[in-house]
PDB file of N, CA and C in Angstrom:
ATOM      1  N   UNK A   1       9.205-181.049  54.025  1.00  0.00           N
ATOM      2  CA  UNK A   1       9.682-180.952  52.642  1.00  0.00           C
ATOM      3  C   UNK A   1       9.737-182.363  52.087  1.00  0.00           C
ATOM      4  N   UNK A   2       9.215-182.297  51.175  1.00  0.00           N
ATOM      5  CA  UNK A   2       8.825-183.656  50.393  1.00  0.00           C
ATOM      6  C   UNK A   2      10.003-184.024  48.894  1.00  0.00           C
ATOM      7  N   UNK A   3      10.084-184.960  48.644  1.00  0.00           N
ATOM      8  CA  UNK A   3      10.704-185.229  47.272  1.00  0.00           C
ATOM      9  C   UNK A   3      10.519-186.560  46.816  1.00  0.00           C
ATOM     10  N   UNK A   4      10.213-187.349  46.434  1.00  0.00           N
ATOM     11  CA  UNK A   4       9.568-188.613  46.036  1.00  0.00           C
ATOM     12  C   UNK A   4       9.444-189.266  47.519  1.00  0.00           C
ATOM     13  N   UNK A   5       8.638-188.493  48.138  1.00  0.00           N
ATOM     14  CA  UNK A   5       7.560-188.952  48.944  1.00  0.00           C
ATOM     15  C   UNK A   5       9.010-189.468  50.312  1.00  0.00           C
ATOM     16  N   UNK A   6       9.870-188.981  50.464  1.00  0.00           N
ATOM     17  CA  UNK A   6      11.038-188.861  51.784  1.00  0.00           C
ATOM     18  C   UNK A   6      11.427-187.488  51.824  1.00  0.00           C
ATOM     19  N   UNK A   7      11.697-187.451  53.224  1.00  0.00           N
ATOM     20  CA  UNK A   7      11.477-186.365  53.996  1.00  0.00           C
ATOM     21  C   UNK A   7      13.299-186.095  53.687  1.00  0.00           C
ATOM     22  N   UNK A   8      13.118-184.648  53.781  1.00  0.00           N
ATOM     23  CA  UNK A   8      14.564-183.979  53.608  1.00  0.00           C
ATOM     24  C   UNK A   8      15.288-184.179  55.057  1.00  0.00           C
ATOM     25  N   UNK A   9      16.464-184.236  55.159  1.00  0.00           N
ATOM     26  CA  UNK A   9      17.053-184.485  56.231  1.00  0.00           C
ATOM     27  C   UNK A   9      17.726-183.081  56.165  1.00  0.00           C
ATOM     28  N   UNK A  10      17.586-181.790  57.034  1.00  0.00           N
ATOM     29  CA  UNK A  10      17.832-180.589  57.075  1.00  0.00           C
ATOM     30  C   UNK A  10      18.732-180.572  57.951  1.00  0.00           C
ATOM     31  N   UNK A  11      19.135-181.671  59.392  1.00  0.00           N
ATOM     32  CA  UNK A  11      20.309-181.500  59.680  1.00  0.00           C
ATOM     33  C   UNK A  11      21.495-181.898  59.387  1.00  0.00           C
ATOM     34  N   UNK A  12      21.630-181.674  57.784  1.00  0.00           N
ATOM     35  CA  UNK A  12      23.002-181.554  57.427  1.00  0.00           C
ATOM     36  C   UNK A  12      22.679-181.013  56.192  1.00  0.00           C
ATOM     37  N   UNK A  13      24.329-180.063  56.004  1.00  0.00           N
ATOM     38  CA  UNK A  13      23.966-178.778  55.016  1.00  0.00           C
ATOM     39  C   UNK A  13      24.001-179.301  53.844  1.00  0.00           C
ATOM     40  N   UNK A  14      24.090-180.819  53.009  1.00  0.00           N
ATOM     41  CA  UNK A  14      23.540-180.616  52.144  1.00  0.00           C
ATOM     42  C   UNK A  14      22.191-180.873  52.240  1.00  0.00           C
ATOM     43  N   UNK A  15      21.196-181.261  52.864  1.00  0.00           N
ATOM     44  CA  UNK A  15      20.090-181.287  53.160  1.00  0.00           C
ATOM     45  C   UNK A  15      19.370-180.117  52.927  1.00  0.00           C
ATOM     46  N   UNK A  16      19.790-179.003  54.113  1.00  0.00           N
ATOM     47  CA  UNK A  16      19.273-177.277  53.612  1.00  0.00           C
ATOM     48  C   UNK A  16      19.620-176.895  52.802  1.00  0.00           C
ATOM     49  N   UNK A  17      20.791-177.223  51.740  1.00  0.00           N
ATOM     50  CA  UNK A  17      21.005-176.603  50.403  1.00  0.00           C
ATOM     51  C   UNK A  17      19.754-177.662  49.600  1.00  0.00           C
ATOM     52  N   UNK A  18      19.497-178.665  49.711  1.00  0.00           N
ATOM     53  CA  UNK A  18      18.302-179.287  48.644  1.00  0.00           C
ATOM     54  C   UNK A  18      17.185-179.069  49.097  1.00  0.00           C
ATOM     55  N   UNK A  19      16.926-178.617  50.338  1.00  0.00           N
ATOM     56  CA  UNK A  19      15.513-177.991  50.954  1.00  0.00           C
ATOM     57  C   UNK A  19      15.031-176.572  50.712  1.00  0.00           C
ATOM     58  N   UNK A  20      15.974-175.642  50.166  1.00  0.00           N
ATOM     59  CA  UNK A  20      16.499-174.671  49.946  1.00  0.00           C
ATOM     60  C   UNK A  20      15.759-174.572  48.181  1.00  0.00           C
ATOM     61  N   UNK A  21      16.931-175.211  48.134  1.00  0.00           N
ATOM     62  CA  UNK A  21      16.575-175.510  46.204  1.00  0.00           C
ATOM     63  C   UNK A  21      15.403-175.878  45.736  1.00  0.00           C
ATOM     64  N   UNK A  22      14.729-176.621  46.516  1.00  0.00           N
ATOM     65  CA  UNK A  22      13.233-177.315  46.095  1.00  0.00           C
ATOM     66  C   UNK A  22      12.300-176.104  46.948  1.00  0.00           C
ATOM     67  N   UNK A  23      12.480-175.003  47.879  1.00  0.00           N
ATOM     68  CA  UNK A  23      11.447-174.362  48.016  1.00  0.00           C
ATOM     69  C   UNK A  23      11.349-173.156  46.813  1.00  0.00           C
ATOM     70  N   UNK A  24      12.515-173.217  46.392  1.00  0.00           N
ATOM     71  CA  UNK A  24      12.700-171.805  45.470  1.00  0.00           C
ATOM     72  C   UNK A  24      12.563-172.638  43.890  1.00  0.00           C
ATOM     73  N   UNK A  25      12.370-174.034  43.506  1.00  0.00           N
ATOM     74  CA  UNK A  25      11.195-174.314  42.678  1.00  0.00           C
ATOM     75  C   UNK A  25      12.543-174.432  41.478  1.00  0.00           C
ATOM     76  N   UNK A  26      13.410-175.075  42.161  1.00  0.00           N
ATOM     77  CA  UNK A  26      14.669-175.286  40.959  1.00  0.00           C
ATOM     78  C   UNK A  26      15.311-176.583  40.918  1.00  0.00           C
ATOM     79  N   UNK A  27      16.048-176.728  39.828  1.00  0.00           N
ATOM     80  CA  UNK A  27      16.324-177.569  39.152  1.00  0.00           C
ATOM     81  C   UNK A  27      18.026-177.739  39.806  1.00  0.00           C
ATOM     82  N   UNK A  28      18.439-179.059  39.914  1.00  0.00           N
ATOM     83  CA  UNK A  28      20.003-179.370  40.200  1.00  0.00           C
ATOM     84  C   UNK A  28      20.931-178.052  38.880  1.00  0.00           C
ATOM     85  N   UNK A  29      20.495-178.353  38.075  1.00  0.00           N
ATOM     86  CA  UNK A  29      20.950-177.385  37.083  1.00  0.00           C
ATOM     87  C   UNK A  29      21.039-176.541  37.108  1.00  0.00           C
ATOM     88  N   UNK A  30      19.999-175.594  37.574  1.00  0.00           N
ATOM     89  CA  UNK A  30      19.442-173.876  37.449  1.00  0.00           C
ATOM     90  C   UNK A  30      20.254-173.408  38.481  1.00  0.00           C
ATOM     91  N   UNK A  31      20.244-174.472  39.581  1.00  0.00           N
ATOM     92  CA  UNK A  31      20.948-174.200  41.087  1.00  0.00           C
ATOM     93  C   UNK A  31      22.679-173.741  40.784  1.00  0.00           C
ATOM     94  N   UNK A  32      22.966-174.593  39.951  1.00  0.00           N
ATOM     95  CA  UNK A  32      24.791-174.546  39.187  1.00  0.00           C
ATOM     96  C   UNK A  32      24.549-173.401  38.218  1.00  0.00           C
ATOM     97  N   UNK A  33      23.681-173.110  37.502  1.00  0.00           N
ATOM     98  CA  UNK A  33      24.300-172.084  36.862  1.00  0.00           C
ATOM     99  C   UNK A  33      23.977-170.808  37.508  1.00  0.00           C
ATOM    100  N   UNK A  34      23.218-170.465  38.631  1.00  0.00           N
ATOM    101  CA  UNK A  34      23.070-169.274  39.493  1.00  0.00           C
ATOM    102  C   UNK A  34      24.086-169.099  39.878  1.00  0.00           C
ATOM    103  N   UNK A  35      25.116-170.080  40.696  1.00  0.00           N
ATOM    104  CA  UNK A  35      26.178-170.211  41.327  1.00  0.00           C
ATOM    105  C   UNK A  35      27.232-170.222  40.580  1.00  0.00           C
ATOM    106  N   UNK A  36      27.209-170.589  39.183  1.00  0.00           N
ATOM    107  CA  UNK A  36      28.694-170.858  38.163  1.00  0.00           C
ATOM    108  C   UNK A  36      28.990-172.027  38.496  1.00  0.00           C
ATOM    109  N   UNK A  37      28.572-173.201  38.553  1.00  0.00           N
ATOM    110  CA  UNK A  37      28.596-174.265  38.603  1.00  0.00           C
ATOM    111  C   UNK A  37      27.910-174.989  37.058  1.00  0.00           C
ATOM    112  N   UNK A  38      28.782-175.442  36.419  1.00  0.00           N
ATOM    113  CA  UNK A  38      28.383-175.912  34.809  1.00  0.00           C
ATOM    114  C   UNK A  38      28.064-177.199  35.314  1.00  0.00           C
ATOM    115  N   UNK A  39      27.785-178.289  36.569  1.00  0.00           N
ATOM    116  CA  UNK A  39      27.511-179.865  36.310  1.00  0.00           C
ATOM    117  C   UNK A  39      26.585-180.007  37.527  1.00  0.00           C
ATOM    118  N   UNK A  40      25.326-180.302  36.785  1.00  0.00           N
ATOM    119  CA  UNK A  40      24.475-180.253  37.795  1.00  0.00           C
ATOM    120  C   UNK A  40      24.917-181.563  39.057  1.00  0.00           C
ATOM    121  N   UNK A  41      26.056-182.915  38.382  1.00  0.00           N
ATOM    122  CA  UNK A  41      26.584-183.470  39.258  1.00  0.00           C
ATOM    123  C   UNK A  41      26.763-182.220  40.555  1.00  0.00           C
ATOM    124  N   UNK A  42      28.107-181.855  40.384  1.00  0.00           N
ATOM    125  CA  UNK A  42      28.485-180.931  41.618  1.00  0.00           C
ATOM    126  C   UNK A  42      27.605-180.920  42.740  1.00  0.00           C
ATOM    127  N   UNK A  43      25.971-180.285  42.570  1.00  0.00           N
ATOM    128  CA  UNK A  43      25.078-179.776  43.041  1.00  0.00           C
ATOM    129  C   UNK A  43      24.933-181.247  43.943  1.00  0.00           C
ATOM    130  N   UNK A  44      24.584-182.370  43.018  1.00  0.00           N
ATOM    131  CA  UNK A  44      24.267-183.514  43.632  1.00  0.00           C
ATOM    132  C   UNK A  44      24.779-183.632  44.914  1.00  0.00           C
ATOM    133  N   UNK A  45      26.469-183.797  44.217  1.00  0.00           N
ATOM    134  CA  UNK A  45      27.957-184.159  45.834  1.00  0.00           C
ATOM    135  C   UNK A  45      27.552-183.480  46.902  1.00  0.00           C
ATOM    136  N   UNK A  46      27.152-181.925  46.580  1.00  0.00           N
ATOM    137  CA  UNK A  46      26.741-180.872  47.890  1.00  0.00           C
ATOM    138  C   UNK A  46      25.603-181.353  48.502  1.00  0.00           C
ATOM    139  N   UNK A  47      24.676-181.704  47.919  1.00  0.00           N
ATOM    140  CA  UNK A  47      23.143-181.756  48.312  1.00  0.00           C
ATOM    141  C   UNK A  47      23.398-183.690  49.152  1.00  0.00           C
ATOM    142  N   UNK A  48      24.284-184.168  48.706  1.00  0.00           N
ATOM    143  CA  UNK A  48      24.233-185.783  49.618  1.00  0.00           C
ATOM    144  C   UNK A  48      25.699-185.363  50.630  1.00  0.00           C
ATOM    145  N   UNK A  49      26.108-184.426  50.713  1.00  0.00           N
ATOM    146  CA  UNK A  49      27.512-184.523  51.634  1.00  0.00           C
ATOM    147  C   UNK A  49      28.480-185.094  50.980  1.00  0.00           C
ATOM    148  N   UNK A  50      29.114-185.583  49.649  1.00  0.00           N
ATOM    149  CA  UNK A  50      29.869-186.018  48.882  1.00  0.00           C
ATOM    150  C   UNK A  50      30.984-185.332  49.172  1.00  0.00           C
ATOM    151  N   UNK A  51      30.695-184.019  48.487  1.00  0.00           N
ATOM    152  CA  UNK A  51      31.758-182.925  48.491  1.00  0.00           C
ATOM    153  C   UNK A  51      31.707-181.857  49.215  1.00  0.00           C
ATOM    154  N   UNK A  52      32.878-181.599  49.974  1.00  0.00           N
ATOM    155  CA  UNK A  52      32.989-180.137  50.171  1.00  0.00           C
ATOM    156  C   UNK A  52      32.241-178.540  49.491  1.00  0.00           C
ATOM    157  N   UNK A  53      31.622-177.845  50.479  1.00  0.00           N
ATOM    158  CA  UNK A  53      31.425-176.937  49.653  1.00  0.00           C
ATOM    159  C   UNK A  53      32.466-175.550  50.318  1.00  0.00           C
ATOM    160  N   UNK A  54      33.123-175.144  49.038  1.00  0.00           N
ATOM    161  CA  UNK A  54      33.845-174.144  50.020  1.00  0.00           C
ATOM    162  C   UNK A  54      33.235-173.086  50.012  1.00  0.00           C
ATOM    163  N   UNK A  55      34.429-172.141  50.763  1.00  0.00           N
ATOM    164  CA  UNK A  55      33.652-170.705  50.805  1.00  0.00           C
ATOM    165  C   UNK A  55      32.890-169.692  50.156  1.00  0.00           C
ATOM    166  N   UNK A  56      33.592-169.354  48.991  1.00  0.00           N
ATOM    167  CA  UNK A  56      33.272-168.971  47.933  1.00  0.00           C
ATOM    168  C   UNK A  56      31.571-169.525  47.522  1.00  0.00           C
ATOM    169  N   UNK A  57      31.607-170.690  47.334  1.00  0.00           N
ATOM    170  CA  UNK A  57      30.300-171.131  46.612  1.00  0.00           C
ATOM    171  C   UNK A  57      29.360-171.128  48.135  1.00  0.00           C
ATOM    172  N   UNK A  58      29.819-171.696  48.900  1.00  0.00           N
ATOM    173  CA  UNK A  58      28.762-171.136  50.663  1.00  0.00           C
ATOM    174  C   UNK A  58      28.271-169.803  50.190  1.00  0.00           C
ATOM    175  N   UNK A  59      28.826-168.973  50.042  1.00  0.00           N
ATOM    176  CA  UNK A  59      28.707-167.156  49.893  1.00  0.00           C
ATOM    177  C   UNK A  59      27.522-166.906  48.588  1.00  0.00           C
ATOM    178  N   UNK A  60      28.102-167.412  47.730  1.00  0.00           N
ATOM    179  CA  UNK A  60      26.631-167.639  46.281  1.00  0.00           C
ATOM    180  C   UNK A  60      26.188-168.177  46.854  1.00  0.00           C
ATOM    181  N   UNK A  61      25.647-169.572  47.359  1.00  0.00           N
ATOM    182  CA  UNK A  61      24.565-169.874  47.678  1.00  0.00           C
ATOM    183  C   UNK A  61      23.596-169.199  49.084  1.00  0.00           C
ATOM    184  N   UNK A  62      24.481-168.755  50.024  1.00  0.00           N
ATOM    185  CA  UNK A  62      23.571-167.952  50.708  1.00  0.00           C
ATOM    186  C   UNK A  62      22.806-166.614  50.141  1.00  0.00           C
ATOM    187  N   UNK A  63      23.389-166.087  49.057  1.00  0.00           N
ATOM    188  CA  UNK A  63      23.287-165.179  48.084  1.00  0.00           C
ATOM    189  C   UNK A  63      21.867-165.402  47.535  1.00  0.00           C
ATOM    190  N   UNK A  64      22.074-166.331  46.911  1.00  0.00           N
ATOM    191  CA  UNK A  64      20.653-167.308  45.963  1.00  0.00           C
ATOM    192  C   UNK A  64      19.649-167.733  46.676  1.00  0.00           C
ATOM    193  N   UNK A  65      19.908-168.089  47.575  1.00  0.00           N
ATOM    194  CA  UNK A  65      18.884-168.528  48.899  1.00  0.00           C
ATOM    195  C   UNK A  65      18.329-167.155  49.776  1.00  0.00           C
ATOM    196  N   UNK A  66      18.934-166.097  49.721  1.00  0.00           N
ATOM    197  CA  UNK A  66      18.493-165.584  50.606  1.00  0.00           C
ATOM    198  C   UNK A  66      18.788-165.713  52.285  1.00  0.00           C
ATOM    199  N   UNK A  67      19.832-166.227  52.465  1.00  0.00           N
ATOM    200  CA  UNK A  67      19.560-167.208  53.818  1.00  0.00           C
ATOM    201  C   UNK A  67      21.155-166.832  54.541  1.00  0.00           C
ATOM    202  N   UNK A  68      21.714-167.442  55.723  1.00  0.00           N
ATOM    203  CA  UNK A  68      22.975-166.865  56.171  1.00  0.00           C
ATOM    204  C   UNK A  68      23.570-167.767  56.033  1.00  0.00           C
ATOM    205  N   UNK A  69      25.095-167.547  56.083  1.00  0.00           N
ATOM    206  CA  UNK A  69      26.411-169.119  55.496  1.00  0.00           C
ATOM    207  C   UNK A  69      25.641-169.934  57.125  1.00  0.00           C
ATOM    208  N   UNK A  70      25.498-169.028  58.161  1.00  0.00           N
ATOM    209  CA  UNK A  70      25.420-169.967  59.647  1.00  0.00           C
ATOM    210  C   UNK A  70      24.016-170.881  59.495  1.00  0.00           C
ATOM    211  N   UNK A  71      23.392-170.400  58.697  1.00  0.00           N
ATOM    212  CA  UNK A  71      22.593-171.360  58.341  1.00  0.00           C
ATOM    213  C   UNK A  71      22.762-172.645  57.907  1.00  0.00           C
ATOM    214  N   UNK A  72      23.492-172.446  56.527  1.00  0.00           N
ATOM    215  CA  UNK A  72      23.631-173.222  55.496  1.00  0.00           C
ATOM    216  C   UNK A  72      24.793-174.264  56.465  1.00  0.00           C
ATOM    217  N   UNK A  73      25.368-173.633  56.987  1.00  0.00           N
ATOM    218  CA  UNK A  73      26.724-174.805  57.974  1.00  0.00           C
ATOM    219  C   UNK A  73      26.292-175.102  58.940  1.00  0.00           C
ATOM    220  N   UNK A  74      25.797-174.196  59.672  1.00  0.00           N
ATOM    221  CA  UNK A  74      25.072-174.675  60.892  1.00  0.00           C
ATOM    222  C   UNK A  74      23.512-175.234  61.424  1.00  0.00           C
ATOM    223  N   UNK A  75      23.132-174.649  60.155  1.00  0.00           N
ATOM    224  CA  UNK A  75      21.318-174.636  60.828  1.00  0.00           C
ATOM    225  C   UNK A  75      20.764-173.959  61.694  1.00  0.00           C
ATOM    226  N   UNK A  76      21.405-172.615  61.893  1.00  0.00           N
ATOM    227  CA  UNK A  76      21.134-171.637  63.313  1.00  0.00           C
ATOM    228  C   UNK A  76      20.549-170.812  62.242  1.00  0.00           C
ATOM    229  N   UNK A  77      19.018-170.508  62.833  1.00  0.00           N
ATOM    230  CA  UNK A  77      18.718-168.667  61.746  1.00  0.00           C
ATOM    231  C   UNK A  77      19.060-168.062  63.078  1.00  0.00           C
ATOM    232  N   UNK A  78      19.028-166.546  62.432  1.00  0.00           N
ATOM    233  CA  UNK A  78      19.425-165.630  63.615  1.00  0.00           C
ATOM    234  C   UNK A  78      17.914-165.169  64.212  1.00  0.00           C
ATOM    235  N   UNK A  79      18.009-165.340  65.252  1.00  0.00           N
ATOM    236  CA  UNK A  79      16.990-164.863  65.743  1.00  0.00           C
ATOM    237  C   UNK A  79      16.305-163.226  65.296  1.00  0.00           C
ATOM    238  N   UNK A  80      15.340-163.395  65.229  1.00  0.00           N
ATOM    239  CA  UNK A  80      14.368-162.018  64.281  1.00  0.00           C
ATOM    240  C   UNK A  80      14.942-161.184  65.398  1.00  0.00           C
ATOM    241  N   UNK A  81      15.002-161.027  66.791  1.00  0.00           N
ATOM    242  CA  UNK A  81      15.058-159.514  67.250  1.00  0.00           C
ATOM    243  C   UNK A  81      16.459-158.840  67.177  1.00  0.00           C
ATOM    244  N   UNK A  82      17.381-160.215  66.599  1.00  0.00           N
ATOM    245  CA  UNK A  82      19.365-159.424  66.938  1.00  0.00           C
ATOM    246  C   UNK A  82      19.139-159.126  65.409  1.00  0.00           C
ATOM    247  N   UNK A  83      17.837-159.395  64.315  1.00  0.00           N
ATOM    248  CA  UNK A  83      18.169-158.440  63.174  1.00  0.00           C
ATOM    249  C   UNK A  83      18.103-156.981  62.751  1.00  0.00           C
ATOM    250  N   UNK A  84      18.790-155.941  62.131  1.00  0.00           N
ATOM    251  CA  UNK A  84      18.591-155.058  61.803  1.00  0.00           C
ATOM    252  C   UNK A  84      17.157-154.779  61.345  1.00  0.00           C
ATOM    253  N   UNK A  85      16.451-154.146  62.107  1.00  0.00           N
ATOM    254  CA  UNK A  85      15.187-153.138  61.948  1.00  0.00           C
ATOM    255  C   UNK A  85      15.056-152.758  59.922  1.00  0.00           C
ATOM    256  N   UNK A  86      16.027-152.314  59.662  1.00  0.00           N
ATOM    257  CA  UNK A  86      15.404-152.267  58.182  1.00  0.00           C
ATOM    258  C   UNK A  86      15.523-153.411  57.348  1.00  0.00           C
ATOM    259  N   UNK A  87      16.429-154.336  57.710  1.00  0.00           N
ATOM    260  CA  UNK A  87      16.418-155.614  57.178  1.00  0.00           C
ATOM    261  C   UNK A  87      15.073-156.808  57.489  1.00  0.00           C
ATOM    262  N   UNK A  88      14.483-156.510  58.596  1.00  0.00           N
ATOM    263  CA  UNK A  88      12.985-157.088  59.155  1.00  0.00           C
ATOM    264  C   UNK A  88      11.910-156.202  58.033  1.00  0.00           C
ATOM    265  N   UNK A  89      12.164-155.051  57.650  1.00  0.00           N
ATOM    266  CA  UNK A  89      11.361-154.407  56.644  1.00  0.00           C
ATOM    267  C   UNK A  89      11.275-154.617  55.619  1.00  0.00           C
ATOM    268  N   UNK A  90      12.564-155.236  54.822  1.00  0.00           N
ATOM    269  CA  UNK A  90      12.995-155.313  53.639  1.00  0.00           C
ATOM    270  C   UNK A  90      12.438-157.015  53.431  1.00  0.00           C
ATOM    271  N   UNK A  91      12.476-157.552  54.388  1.00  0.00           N
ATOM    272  CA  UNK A  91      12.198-158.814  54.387  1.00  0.00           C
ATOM    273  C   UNK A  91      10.829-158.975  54.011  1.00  0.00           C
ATOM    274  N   UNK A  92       9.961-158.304  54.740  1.00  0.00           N
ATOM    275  CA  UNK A  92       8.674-158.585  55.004  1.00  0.00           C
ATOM    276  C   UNK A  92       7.934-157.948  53.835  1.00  0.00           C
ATOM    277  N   UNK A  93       8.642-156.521  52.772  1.00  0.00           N
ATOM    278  CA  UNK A  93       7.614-155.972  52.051  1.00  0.00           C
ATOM    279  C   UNK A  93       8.141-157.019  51.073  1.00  0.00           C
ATOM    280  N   UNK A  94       9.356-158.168  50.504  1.00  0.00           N
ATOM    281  CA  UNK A  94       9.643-159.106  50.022  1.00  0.00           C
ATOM    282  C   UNK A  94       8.645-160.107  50.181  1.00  0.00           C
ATOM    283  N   UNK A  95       8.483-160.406  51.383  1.00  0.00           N
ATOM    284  CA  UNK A  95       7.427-161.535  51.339  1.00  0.00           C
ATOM    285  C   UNK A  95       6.309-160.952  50.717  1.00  0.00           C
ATOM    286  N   UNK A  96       5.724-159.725  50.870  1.00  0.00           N
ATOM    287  CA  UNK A  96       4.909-159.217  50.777  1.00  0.00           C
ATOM    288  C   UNK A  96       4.118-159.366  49.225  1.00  0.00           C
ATOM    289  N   UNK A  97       5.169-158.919  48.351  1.00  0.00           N
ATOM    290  CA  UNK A  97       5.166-159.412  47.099  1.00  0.00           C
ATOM    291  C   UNK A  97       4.627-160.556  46.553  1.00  0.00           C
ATOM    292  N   UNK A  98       3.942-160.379  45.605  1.00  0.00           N
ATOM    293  CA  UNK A  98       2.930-161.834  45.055  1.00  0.00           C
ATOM    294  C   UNK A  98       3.799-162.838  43.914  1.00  0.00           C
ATOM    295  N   UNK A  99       5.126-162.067  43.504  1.00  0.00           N
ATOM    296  CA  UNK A  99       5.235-163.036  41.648  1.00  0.00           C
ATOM    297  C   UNK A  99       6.526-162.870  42.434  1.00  0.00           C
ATOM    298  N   UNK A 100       7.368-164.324  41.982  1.00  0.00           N
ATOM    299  CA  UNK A 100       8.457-164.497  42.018  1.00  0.00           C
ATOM    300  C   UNK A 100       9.685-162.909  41.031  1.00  0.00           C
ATOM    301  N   UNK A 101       8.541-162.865  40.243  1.00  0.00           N
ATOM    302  CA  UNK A 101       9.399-161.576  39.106  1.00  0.00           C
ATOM    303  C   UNK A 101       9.854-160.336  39.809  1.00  0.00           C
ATOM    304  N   UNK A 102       8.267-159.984  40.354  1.00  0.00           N
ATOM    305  CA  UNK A 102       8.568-158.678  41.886  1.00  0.00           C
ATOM    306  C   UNK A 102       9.406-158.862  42.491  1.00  0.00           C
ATOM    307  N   UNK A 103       9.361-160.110  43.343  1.00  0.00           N
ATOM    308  CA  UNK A 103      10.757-160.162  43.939  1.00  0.00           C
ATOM    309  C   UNK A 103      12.215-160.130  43.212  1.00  0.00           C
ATOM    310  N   UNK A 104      12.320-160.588  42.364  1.00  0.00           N
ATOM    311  CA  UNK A 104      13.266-160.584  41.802  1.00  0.00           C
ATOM    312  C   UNK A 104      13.596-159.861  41.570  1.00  0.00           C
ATOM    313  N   UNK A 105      12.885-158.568  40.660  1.00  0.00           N
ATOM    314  CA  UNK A 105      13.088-156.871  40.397  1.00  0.00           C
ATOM    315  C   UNK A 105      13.182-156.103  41.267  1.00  0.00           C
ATOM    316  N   UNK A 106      12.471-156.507  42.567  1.00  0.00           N
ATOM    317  CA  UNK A 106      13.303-155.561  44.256  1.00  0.00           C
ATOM    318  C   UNK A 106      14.422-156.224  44.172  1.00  0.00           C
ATOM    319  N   UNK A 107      14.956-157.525  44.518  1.00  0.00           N
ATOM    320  CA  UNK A 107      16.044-157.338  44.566  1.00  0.00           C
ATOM    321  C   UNK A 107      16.942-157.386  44.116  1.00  0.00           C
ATOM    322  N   UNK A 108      17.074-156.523  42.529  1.00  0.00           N
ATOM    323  CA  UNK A 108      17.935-155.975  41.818  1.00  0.00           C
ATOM    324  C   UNK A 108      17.784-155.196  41.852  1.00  0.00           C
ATOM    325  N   UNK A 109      17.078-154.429  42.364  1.00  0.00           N
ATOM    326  CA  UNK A 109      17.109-152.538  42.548  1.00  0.00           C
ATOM    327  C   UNK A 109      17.844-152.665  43.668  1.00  0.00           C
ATOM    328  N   UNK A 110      18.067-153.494  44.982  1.00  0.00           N
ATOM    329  CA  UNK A 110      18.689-153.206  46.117  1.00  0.00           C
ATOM    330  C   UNK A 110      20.083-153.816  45.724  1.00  0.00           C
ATOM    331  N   UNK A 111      20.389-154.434  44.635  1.00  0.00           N
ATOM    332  CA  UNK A 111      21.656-154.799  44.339  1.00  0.00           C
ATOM    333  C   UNK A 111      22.423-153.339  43.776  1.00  0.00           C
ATOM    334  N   UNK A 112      21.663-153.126  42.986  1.00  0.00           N
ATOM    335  CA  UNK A 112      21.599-151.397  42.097  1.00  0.00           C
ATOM    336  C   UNK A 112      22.566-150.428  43.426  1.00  0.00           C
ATOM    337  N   UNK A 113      21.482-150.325  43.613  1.00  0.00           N
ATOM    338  CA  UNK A 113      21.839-149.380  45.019  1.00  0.00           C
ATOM    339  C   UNK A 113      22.928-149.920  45.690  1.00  0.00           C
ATOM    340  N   UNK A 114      23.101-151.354  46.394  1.00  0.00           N
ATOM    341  CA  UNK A 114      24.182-151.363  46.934  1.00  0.00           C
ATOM    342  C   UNK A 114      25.235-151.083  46.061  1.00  0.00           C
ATOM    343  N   UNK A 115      25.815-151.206  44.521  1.00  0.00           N
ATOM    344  CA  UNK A 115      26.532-151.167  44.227  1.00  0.00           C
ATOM    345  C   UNK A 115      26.997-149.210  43.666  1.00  0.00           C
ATOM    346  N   UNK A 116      26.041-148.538  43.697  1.00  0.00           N
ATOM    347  CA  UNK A 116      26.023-147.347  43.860  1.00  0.00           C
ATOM    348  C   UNK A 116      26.807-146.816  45.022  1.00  0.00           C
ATOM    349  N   UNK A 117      26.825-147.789  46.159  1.00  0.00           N
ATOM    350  CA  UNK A 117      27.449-146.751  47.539  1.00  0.00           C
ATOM    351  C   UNK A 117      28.771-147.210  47.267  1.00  0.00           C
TER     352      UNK A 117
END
């Protein structure tokens, strides 16, 4: 992962939150207002280790990312076989998808639905 030509330092979580942010093609800004964060500062403090990120905003951003809090704190993915079988499905017809929009419209139909049960 590149950004004026230096390499992201991913072992530390603000690192995977700005490695994160730059694969999904966003802005310090766009990143705060997904999350409810009004100063794209904030984003900065998180992304250099400045500030604390608490729980709450850990939880949106694994949200926005797609990704697990043990990630984002730890740097551990879970290994593909301890995942749920329809969640390896859901993943993959996601990747599967060509336009950021598709994805986006699956997963607001699976938001839909979860909030239906």
């Amino acid at each position: 992962m590149n950004q004026k030509n230096t390499e992201i330092d991913t072992s530390t979580m603000g690192g995977r939150i700005r490695a994160l942010r730059l694969q999904k093609g966003w802005s310090q800004e766009e990143l705060g207002f997904r999350i409810g964060v009004n100063n794209k500062s904030v984003i900065s403090f998180y992304e250099n280790n400045s500030r604390a990120v608490s729980l709450p905003v850990l939880q949106m951003l694994s949200r926005e990312f797609g990704t697990t809090l043990d990630y984002l704190v730890n740097g551990t993915e879970p290994a593909l076989n301890e995942m749920d079988p329809d969640i390896l499905m859901a993943i993959k017809l996601l990747k599967d998808l060509k336009t950021e929009k598709g994805r986006k419209v699956a997963i607001e139909h699976i938001r839909l639905v979860g909030m239906l049960e």
